[in-house]
PDB file of N, CA and C in Angstrom:
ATOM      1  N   UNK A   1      -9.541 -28.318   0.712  1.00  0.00           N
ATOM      2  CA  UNK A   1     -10.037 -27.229  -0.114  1.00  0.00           C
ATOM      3  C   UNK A   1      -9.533 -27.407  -1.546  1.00  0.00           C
ATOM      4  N   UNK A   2      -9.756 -27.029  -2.507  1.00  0.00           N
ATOM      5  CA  UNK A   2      -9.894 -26.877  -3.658  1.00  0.00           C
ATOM      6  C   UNK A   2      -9.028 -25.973  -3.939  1.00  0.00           C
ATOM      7  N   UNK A   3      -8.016 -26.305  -5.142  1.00  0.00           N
ATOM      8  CA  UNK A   3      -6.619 -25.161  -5.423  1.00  0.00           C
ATOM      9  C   UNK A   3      -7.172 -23.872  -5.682  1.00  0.00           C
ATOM     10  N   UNK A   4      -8.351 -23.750  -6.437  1.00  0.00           N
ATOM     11  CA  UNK A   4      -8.930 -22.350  -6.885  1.00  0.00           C
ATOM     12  C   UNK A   4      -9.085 -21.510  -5.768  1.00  0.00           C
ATOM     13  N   UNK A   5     -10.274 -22.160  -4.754  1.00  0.00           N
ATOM     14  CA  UNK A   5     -10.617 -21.810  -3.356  1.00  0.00           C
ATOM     15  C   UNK A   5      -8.898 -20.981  -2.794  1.00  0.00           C
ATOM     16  N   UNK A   6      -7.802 -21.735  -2.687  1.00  0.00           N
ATOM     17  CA  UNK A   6      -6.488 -21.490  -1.902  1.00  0.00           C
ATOM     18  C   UNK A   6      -6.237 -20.069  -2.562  1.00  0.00           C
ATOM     19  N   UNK A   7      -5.789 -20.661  -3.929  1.00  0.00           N
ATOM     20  CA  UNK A   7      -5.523 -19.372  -4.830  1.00  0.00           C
ATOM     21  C   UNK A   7      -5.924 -18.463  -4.785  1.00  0.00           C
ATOM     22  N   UNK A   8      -7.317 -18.009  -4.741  1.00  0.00           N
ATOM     23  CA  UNK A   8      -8.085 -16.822  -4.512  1.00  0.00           C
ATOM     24  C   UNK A   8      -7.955 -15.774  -3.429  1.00  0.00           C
ATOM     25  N   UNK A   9      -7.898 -16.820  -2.617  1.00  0.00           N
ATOM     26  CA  UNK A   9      -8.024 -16.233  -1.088  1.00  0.00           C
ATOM     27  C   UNK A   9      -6.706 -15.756  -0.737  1.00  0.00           C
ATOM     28  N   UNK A  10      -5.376 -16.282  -1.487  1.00  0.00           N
ATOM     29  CA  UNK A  10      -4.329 -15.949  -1.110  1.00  0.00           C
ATOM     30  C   UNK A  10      -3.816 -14.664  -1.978  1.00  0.00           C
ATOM     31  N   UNK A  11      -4.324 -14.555  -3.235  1.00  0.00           N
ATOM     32  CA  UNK A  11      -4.166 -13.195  -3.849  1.00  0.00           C
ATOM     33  C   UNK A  11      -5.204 -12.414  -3.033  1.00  0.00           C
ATOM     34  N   UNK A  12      -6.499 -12.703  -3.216  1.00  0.00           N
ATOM     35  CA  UNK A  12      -6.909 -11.387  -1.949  1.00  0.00           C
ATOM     36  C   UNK A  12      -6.194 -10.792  -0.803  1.00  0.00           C
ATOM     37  N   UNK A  13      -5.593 -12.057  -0.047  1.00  0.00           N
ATOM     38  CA  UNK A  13      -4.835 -11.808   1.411  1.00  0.00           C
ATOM     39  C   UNK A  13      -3.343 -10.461   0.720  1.00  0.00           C
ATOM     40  N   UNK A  14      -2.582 -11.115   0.027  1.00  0.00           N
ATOM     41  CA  UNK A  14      -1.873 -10.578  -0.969  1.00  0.00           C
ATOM     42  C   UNK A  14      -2.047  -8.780  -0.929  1.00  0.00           C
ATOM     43  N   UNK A  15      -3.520  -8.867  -1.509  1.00  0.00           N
ATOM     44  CA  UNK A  15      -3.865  -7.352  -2.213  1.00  0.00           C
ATOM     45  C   UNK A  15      -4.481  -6.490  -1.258  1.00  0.00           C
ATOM     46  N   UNK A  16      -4.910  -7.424  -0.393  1.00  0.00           N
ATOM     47  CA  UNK A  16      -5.313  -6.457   1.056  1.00  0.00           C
ATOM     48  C   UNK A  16      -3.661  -6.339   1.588  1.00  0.00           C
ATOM     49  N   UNK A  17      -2.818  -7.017   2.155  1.00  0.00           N
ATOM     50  CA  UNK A  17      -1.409  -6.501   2.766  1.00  0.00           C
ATOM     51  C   UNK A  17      -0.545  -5.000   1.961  1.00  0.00           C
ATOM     52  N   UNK A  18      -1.100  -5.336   0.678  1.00  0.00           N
ATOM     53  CA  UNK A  18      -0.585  -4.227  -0.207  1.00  0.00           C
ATOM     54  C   UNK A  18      -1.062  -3.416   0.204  1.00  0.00           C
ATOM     55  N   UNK A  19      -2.322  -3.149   0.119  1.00  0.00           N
ATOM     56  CA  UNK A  19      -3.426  -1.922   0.068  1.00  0.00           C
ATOM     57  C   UNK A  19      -3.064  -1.407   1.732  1.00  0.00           C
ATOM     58  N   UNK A  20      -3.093  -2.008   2.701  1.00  0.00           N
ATOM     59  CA  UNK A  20      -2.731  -1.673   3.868  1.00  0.00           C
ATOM     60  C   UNK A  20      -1.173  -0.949   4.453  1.00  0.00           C
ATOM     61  N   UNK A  21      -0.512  -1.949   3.314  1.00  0.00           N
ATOM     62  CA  UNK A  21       1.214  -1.244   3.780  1.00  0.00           C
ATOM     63  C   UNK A  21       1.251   0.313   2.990  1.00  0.00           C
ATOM     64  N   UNK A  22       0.916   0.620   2.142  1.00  0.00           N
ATOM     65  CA  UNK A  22       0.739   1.604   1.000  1.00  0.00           C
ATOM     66  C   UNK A  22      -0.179   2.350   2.170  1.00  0.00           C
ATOM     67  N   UNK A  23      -1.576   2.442   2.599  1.00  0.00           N
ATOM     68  CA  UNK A  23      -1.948   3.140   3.332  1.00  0.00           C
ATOM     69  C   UNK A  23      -1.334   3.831   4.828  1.00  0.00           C
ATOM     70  N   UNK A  24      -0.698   2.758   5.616  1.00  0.00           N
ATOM     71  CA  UNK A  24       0.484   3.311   6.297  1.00  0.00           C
ATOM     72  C   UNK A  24       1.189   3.704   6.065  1.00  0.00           C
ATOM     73  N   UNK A  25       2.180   4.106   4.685  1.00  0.00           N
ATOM     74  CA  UNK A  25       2.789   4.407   4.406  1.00  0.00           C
ATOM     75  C   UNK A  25       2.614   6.096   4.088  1.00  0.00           C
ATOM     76  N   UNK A  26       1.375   6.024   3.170  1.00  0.00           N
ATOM     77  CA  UNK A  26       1.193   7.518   2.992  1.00  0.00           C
ATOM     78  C   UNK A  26       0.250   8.778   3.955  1.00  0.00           C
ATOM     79  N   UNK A  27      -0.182   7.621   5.328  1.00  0.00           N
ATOM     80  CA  UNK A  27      -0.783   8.215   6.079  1.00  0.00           C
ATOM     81  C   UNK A  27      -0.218   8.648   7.411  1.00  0.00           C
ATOM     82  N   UNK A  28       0.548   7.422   7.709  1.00  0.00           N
ATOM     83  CA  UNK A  28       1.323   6.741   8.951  1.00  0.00           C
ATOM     84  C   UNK A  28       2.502   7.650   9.609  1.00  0.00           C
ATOM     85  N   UNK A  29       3.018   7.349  10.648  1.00  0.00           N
ATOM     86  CA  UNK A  29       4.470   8.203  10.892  1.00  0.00           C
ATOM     87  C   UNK A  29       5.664   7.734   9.591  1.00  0.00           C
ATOM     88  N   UNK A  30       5.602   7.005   8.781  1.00  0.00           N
ATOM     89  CA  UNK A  30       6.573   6.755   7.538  1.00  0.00           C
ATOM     90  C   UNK A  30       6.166   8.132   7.081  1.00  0.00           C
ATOM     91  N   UNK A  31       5.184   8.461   6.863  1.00  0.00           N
ATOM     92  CA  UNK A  31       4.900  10.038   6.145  1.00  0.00           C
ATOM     93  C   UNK A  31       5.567  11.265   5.685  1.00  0.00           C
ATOM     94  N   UNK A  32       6.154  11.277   7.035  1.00  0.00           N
ATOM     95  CA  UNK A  32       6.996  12.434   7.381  1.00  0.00           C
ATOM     96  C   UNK A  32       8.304  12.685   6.857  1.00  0.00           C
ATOM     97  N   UNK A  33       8.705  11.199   5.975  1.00  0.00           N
ATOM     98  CA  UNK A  33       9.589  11.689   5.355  1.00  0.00           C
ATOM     99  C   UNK A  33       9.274  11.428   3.767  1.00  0.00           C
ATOM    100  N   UNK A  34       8.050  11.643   3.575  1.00  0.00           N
ATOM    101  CA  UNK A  34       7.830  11.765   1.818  1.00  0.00           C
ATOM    102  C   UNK A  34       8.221  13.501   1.680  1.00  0.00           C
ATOM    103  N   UNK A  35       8.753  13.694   0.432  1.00  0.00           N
ATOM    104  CA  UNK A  35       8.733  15.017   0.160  1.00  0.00           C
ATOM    105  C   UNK A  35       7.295  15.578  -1.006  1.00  0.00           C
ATOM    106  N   UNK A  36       7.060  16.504  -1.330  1.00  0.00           N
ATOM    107  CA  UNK A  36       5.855  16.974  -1.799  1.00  0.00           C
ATOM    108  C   UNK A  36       7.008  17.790  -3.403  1.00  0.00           C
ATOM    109  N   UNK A  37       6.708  17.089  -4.753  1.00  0.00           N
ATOM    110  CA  UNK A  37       7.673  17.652  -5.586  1.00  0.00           C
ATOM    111  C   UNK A  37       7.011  18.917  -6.284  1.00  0.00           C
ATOM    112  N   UNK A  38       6.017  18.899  -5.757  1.00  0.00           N
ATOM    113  CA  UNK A  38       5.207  20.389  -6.267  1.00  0.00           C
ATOM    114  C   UNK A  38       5.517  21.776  -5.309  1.00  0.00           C
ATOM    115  N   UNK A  39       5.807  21.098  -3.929  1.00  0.00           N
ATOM    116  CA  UNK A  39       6.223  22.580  -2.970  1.00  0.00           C
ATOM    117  C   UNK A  39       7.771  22.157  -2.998  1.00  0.00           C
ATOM    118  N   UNK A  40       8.593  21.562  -3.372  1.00  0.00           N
ATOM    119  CA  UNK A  40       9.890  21.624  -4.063  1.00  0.00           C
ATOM    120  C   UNK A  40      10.223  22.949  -4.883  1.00  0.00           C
ATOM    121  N   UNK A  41       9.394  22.437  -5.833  1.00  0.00           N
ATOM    122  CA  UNK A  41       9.542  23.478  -7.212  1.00  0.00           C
ATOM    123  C   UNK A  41       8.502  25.036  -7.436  1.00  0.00           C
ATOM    124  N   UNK A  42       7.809  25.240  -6.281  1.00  0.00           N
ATOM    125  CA  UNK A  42       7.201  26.612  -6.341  1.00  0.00           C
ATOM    126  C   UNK A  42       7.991  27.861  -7.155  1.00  0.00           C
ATOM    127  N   UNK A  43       7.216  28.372  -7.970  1.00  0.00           N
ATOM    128  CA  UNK A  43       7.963  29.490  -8.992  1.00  0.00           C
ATOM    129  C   UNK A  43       7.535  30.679  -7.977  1.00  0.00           C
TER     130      UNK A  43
END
């Protein structure tokens, strides 16, 4: 294959693992321990 071909495909692979860990993260059982800084600070 062709370095461009490698390159490409490996930043895609890259930006999909991101996009996926980030989605488990804010959807997932990790969730449960984000805090919300707006119902923190209710006046």
């Amino acid at each position: 294959m062709e370095p461009a071909t490698v390159l490409s495909i490996s930043v895609g692979a890259i930006l999909i693992a991101i996009t996926g860990f980030s989605i488990y993260t804010a959807f997932g059982p990790p969730s449960s321990e984000l805090s919300d800084p707006f119902e923190d600070h209710e006046d």
